[in-house]
N, C-alpha and C. Protein backbone atom coordinates (compact mmCIF):
# COMPACT_ATOMS: atom_id res chain seq x y z
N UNK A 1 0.82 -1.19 0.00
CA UNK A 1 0.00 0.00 0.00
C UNK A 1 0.87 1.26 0.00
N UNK A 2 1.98 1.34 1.01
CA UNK A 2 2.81 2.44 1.02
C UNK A 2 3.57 3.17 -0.73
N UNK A 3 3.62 2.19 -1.30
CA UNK A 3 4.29 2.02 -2.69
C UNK A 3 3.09 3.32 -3.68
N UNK A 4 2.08 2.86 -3.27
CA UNK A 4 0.54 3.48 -4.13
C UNK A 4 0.50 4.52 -3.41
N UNK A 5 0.45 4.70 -2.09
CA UNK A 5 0.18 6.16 -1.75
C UNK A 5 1.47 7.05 -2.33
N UNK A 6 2.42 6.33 -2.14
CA UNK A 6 3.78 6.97 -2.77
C UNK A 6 3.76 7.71 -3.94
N UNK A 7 3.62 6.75 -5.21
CA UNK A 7 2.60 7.29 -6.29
C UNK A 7 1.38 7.90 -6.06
N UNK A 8 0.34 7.69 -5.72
CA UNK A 8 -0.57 8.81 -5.62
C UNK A 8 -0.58 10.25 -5.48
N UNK A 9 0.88 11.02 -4.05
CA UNK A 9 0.73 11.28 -3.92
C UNK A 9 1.96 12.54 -5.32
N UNK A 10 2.62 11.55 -5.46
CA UNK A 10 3.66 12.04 -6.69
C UNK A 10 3.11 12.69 -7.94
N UNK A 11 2.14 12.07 -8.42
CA UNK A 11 1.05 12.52 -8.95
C UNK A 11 0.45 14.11 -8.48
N UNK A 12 -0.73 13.65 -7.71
CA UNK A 12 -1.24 14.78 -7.27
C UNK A 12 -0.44 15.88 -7.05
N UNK A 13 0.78 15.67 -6.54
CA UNK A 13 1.98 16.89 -6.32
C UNK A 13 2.58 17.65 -8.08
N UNK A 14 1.90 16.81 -8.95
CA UNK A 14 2.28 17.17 -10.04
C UNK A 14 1.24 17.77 -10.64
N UNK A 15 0.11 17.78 -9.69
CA UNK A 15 -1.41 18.31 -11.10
C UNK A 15 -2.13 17.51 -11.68
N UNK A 16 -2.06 16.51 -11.23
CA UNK A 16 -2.84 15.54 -12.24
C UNK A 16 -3.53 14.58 -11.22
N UNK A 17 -4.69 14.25 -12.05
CA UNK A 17 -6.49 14.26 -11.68
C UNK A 17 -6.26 12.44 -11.48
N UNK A 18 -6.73 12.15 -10.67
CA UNK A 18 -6.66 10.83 -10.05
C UNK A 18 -8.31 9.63 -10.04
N UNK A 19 -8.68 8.72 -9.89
CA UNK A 19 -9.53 7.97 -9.61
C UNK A 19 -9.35 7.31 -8.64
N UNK A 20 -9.89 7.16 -7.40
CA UNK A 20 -9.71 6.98 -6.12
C UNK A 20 -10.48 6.18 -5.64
N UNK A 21 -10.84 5.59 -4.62
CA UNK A 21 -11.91 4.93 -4.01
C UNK A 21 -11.92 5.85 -2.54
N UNK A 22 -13.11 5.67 -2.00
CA UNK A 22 -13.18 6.76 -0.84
C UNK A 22 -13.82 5.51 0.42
N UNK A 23 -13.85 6.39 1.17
CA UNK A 23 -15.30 5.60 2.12
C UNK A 23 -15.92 5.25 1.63
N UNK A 24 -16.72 6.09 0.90
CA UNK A 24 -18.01 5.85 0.66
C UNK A 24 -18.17 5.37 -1.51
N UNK A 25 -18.15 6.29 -2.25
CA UNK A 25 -18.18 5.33 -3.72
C UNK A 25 -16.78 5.90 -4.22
N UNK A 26 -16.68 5.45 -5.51
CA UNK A 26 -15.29 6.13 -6.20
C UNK A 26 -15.34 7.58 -6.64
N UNK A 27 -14.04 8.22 -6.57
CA UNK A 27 -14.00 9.47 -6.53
C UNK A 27 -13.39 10.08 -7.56
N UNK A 28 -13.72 11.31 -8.03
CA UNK A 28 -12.46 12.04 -9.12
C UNK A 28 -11.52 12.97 -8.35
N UNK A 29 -9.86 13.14 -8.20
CA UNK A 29 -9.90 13.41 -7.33
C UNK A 29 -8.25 14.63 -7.33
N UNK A 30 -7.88 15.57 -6.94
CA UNK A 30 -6.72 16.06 -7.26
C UNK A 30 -6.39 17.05 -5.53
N UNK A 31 -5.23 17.61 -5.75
CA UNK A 31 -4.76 18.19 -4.94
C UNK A 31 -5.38 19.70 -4.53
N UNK A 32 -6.36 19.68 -3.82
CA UNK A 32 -8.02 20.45 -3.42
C UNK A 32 -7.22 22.11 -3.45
N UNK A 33 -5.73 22.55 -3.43
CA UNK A 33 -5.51 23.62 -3.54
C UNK A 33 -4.74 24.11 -4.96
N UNK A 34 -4.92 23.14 -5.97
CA UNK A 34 -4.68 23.51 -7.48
C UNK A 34 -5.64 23.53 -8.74
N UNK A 35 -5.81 25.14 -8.53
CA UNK A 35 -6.68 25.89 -9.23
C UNK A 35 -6.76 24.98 -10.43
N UNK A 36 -5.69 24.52 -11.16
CA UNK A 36 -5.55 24.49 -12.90
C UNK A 36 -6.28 22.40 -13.02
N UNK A 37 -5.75 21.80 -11.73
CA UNK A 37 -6.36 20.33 -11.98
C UNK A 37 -7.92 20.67 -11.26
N UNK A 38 -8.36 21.45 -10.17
CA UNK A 38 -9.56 21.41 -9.96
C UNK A 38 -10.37 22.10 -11.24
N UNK A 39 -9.58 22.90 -12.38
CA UNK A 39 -10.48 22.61 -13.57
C UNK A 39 -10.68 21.69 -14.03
N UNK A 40 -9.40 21.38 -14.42
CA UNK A 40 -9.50 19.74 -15.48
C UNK A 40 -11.01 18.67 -14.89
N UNK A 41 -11.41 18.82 -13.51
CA UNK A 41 -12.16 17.81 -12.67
C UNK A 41 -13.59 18.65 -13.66
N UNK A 42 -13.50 19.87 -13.09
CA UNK A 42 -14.82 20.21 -14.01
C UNK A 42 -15.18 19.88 -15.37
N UNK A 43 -13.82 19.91 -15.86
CA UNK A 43 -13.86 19.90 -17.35
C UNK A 43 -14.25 18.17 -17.55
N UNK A 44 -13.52 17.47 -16.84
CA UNK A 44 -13.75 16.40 -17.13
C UNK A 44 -14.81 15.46 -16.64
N UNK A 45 -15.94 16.23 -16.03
CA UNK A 45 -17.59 15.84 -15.44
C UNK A 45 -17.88 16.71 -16.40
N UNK A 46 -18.24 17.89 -16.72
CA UNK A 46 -18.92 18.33 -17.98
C UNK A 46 -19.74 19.26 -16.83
N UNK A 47 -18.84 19.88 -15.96
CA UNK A 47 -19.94 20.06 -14.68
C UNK A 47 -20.09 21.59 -14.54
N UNK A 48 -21.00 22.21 -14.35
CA UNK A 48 -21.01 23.85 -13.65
C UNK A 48 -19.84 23.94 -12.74
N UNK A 49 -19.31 25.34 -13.61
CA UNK A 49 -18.42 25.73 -12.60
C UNK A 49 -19.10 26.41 -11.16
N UNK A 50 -20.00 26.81 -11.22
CA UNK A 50 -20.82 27.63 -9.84
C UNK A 50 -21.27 26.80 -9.09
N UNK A 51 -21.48 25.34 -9.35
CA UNK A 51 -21.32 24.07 -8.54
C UNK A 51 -19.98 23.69 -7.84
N UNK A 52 -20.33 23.35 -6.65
CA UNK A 52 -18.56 23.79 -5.83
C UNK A 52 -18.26 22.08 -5.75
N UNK A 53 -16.97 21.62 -5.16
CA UNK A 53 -16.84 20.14 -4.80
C UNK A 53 -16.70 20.17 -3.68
N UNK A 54 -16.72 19.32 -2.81
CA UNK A 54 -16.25 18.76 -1.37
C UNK A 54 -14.84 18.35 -1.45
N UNK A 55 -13.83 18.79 -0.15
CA UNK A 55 -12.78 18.43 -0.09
C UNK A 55 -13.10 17.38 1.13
N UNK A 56 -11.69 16.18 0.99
CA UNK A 56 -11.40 15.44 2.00
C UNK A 56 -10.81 15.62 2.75
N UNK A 57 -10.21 15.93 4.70
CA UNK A 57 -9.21 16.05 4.79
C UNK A 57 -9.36 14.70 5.96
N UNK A 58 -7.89 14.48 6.54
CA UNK A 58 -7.73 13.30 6.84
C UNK A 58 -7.97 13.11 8.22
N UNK A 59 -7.67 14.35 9.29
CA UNK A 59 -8.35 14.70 10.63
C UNK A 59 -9.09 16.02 10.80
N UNK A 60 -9.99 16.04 12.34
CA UNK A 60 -10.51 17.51 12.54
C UNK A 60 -9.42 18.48 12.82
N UNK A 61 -8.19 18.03 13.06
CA UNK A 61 -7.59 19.31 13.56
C UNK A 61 -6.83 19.96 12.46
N UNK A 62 -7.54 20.28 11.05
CA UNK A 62 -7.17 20.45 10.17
C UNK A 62 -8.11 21.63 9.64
N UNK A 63 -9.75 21.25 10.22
CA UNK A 63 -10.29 22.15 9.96
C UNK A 63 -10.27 23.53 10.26
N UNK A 64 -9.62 23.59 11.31
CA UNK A 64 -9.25 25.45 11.12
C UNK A 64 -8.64 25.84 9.58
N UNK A 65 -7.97 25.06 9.10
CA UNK A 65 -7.21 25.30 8.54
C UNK A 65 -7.84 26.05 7.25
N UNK A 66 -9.22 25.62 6.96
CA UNK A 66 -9.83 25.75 5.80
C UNK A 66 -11.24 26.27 5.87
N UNK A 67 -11.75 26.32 7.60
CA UNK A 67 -13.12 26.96 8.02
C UNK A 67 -12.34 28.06 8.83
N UNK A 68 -13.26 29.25 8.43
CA UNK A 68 -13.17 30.59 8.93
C UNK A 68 -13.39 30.14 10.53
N UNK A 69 -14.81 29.92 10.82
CA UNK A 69 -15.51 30.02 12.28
C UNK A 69 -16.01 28.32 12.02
N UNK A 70 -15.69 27.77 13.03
CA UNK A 70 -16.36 26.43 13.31
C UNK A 70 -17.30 26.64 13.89
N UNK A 71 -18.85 25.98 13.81
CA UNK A 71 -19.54 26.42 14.58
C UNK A 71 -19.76 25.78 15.73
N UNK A 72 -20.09 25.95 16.63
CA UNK A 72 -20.02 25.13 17.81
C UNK A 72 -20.46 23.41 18.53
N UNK A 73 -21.65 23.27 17.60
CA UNK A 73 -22.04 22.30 17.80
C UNK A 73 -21.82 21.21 16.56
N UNK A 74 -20.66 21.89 15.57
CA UNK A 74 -19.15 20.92 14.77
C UNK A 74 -18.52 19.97 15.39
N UNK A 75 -17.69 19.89 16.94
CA UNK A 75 -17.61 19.41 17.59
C UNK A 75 -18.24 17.94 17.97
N UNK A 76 -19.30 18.12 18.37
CA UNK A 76 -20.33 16.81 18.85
C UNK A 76 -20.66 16.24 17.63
N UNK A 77 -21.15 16.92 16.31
CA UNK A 77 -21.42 16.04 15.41
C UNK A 77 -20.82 15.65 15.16
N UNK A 78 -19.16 16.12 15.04
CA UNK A 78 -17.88 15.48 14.22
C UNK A 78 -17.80 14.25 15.26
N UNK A 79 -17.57 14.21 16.52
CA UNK A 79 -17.42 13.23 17.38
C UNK A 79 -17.98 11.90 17.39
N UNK A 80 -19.42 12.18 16.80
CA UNK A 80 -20.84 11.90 17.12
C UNK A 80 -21.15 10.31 15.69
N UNK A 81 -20.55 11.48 14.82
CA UNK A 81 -21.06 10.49 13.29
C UNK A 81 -20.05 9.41 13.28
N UNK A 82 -20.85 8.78 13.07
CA UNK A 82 -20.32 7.03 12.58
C UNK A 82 -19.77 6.74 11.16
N UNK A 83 -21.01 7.62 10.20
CA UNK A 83 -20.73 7.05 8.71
C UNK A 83 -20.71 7.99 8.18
N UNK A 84 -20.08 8.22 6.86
CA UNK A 84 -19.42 8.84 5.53
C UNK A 84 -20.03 10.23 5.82
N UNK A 85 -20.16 11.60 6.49
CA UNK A 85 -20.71 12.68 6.37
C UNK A 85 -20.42 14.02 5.82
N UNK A 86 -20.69 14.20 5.09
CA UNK A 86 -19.75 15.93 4.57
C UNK A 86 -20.43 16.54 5.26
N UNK A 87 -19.83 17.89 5.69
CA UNK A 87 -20.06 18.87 6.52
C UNK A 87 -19.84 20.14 5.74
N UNK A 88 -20.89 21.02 5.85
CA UNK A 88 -21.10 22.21 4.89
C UNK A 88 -20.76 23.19 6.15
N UNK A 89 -19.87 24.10 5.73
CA UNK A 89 -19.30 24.72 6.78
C UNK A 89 -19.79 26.28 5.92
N UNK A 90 -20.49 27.31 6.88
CA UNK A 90 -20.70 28.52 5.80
C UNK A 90 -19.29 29.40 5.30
N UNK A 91 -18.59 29.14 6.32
CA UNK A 91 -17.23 30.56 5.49
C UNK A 91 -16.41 29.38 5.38
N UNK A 92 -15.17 29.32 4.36
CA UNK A 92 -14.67 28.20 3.94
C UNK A 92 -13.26 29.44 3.67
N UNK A 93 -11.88 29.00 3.62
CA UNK A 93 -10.63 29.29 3.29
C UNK A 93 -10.20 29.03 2.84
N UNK A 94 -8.83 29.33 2.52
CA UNK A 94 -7.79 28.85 1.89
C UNK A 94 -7.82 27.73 0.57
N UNK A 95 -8.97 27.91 -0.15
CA UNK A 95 -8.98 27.26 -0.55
C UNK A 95 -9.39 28.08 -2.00
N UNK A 96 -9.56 27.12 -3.30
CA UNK A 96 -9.89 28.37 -4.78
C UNK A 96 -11.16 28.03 -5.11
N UNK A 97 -11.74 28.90 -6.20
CA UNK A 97 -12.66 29.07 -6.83
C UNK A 97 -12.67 27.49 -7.38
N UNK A 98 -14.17 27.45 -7.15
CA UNK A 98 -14.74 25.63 -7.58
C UNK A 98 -14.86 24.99 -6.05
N UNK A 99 -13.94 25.01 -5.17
CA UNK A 99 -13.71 24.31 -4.03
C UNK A 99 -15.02 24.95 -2.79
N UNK A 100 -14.67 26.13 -2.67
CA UNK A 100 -15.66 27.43 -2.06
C UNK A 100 -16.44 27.67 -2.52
N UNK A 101 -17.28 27.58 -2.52
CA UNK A 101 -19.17 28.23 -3.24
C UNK A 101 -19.13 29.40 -3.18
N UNK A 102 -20.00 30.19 -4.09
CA UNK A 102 -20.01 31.57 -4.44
C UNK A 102 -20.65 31.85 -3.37
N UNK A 103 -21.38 31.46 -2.58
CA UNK A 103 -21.93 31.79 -1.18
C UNK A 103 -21.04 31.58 -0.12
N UNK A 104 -19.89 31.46 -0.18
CA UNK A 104 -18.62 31.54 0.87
C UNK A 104 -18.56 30.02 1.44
N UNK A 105 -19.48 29.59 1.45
CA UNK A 105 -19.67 28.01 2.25
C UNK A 105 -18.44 27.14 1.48
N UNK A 106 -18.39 25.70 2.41
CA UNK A 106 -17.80 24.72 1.99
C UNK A 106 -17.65 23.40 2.24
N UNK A 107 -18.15 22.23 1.59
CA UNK A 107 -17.91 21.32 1.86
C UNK A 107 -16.63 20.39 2.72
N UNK A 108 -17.08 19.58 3.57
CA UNK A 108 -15.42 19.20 4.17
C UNK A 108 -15.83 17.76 4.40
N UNK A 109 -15.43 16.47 4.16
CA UNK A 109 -15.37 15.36 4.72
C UNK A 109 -14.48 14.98 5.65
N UNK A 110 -14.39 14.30 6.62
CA UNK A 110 -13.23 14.20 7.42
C UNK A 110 -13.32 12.58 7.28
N UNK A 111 -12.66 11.89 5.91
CA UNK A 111 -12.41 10.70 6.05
C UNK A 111 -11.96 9.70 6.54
N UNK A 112 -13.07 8.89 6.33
CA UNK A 112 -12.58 7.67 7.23
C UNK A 112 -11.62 6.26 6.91
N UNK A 113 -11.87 6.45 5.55
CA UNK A 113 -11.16 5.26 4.99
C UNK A 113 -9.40 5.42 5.00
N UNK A 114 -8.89 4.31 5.47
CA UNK A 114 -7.47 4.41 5.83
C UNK A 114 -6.49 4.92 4.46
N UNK A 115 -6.66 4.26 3.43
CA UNK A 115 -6.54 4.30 2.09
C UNK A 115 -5.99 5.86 1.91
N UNK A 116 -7.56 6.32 1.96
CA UNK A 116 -7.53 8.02 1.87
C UNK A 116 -6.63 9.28 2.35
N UNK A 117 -7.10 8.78 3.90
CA UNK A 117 -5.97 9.39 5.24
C UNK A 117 -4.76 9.25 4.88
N UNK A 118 -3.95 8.14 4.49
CA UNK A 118 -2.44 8.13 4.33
C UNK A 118 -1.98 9.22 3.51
N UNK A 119 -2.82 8.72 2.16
CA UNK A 119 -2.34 9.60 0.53
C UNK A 119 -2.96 11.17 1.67
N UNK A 120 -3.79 11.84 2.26
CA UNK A 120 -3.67 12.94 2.39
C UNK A 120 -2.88 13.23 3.28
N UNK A 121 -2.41 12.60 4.56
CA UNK A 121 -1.67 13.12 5.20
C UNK A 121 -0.67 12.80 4.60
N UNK A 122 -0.22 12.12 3.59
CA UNK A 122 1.60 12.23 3.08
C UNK A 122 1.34 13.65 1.86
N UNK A 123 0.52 14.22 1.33
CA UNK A 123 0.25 15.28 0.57
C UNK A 123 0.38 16.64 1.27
N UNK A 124 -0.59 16.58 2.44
CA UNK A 124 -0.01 17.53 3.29
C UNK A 124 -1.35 18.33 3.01
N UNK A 125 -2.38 18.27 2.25
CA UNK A 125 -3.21 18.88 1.66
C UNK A 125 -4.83 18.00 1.17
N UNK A 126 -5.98 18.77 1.34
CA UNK A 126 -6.81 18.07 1.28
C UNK A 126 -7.07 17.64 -0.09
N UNK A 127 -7.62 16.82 -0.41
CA UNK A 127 -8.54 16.11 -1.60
C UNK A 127 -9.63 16.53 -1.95
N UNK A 128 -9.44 17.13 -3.32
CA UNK A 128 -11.29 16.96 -3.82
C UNK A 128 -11.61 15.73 -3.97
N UNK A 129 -12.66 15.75 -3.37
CA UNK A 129 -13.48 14.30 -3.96
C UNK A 129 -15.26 14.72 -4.44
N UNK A 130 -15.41 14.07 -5.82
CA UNK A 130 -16.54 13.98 -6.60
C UNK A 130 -17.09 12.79 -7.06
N UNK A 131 -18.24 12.70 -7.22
CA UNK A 131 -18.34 11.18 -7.45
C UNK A 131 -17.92 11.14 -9.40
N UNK A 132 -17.40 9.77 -9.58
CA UNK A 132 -16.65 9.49 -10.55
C UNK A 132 -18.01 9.53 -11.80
N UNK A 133 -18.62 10.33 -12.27
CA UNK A 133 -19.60 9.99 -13.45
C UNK A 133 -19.45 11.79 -13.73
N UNK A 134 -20.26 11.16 -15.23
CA UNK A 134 -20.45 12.41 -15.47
C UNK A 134 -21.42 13.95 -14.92
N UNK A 135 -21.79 15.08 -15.19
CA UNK A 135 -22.41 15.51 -14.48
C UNK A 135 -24.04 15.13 -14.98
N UNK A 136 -25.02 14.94 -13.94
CA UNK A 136 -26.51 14.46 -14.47
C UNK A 136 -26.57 13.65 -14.22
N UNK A 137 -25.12 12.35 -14.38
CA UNK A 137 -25.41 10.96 -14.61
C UNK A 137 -25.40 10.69 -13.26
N UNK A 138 -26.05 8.93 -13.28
CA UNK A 138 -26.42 8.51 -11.90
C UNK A 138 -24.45 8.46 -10.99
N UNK A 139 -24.57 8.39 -9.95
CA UNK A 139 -23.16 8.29 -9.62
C UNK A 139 -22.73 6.51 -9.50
N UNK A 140 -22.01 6.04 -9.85
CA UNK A 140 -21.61 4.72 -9.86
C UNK A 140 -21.15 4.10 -8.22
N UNK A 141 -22.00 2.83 -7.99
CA UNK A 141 -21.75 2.54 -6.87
C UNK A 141 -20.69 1.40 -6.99
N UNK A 142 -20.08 1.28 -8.28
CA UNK A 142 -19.07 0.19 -8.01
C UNK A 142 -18.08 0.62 -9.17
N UNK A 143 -16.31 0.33 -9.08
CA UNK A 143 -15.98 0.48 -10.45
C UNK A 143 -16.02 0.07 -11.86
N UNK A 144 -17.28 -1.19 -12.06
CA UNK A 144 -17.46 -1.41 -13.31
C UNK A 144 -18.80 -0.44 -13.41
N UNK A 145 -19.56 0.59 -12.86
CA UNK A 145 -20.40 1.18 -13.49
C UNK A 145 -19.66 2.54 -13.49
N UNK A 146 -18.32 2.84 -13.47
CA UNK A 146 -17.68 4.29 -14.41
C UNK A 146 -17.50 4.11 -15.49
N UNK A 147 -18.41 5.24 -15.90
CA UNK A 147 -18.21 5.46 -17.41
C UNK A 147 -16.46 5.50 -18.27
N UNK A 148 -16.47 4.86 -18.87
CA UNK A 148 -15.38 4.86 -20.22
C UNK A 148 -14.62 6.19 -20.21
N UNK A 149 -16.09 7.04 -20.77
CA UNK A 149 -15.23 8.47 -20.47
C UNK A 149 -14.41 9.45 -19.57
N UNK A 150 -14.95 9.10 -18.24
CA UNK A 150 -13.97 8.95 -17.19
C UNK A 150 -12.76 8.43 -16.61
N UNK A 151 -13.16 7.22 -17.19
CA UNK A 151 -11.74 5.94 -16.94
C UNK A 151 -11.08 6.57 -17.73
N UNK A 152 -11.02 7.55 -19.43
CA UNK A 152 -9.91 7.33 -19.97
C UNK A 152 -9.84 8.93 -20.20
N UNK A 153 -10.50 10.13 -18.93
CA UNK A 153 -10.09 11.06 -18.74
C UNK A 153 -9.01 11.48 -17.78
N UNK A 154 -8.98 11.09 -16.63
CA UNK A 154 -8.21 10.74 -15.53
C UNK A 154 -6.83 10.43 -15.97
N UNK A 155 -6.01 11.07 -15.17
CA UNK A 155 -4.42 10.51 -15.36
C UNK A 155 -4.11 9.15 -14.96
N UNK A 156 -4.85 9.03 -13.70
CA UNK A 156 -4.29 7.49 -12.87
C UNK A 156 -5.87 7.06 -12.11
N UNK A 157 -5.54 5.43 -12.76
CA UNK A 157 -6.28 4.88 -11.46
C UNK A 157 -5.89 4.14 -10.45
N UNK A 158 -6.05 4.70 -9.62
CA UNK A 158 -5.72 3.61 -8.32
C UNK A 158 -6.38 1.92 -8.37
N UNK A 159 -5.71 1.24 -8.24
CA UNK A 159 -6.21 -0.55 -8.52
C UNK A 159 -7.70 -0.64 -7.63
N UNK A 160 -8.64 -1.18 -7.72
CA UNK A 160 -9.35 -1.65 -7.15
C UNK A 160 -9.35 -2.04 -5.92
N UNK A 161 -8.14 -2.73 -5.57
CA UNK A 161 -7.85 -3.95 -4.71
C UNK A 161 -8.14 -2.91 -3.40
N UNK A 162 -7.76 -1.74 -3.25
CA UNK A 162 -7.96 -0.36 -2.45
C UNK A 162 -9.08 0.04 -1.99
N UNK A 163 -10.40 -0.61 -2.79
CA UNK A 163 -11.70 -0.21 -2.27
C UNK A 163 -12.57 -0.89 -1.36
N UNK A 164 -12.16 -0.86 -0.27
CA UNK A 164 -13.00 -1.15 1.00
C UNK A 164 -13.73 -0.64 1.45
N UNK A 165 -14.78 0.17 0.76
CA UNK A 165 -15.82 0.69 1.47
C UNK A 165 -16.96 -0.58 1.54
N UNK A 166 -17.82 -0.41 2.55
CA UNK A 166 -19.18 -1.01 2.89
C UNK A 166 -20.31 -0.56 2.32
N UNK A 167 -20.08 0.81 1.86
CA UNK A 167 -21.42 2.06 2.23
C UNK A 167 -21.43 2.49 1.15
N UNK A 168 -21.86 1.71 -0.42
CA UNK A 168 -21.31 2.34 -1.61
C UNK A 168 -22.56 3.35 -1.94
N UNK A 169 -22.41 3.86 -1.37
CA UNK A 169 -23.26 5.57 -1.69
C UNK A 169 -22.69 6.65 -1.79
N UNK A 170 -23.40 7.78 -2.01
CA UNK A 170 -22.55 9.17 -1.22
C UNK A 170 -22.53 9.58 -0.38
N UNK A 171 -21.99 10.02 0.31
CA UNK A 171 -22.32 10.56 1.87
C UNK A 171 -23.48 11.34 1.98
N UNK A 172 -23.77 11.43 3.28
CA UNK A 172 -24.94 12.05 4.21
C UNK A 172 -24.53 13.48 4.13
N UNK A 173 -25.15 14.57 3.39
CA UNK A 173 -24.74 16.25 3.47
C UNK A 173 -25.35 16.85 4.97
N UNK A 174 -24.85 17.38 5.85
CA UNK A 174 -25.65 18.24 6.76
C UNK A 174 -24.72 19.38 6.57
N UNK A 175 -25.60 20.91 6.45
CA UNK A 175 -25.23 21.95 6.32
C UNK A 175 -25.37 22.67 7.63
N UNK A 176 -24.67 23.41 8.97
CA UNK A 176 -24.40 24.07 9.87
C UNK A 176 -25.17 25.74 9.33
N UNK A 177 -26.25 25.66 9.72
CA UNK A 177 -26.81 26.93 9.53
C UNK A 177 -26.29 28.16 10.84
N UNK A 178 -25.83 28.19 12.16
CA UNK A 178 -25.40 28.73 13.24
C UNK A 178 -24.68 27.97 14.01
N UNK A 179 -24.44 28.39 14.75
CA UNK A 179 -23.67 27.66 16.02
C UNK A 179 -24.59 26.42 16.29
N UNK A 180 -25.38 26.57 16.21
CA UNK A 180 -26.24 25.41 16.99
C UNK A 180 -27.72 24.53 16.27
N UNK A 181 -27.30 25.04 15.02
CA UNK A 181 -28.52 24.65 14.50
C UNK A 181 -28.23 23.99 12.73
N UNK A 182 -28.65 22.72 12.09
CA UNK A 182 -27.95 22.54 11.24
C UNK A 182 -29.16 21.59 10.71
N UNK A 183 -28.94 21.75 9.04
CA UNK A 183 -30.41 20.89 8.15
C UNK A 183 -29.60 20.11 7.58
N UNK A 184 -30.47 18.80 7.48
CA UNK A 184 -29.48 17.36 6.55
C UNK A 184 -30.47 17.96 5.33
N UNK A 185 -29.23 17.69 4.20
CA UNK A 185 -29.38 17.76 3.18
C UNK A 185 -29.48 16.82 2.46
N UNK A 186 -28.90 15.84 2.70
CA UNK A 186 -28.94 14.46 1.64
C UNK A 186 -28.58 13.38 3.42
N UNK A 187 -29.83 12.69 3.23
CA UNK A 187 -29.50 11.46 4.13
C UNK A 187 -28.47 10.02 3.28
């Protein structure tokens, strides 16, 4: 495994757009603070740019790093959740256009899959992750339902043998409306 994150992360340090497996389904996926491959990701879903992505990062004590104000009751949920959850944080940082919503907000997963965690903590930097289809299309819950056009847009795929998720869905969205108050968006 060390060998693949090695490569993975050689890659991504170079700009170039990856196929991943996550927690939860397979991902399109690059180095979440390079403007020029988080196009290529758009370009290569066919997707609105005013549609933002979710980044991965590998622990919470990272999220300062990329949320303005945590809100308070971030904490307990982060503690709290068991399975695959992105967290919509309203002011979002350090991060570029596509990643941050034109409404300042931002997606954040704090992944669980070991796989993931390594390649980001040896990167040093979070992960976009998108689900691997095109934009519209259904999202693929396994890697024989990615589309062709994907498989042979992508620089690299990571082997299969890597995908241990249980939970082949997308994650659960809950968006943090205040300190203390927050709407699920996608169960």
């Amino acid at each position: 495994m060390e060998e693949e994150i090695e490569k993975c992360v050689s890659l991504l340090q170079a700009g170039k757009v990856i196929l991943y497996p996550t927690d939860t389904i397979w991902g399109i996926g690059c180095d979440a603070t390079n403007s020029e491959a988080i196009a290529r990701i758009f370009n290569i879903k066919q997707r609105e740019e005013s549609r933002s992505m979710l980044v991965l990062i590998d622990k919470t004590d990272r999220l300062p790093l990329y949320v303005n104000k945590l809100p308070l009751i971030a904490w307990d949920l982060l503690a709290t959740t068991t399975r695959p959850t992105t967290f919509i944080y309203p002011e979002g940082k350090n991060l570029p256009v596509g990643v941050i919503h034109p409404d300042g907000s931002v997606g954040i997963r704090v992944v669980q899959n070991s796989f993931c965690k390594k390649i980001i903590s040896a990167l040093g930097k979070p992960l976009i992750s998108t689900s691997a289809n095109l934009s519209g299309a259904p999202s693929p819950n396994t890697f024989r339902e990615i589309s062709t056009k994907i498989l042979d847009a992508v620089d690299y795929i990571v082997p299969e043998k890597y995908a241990v998720s249980t939970d082949f869905k997308p994650s659960r969205i809950i968006r943090y409306i205040d300190d203390y108050n927050f709407a699920v968006i996608r169960e």
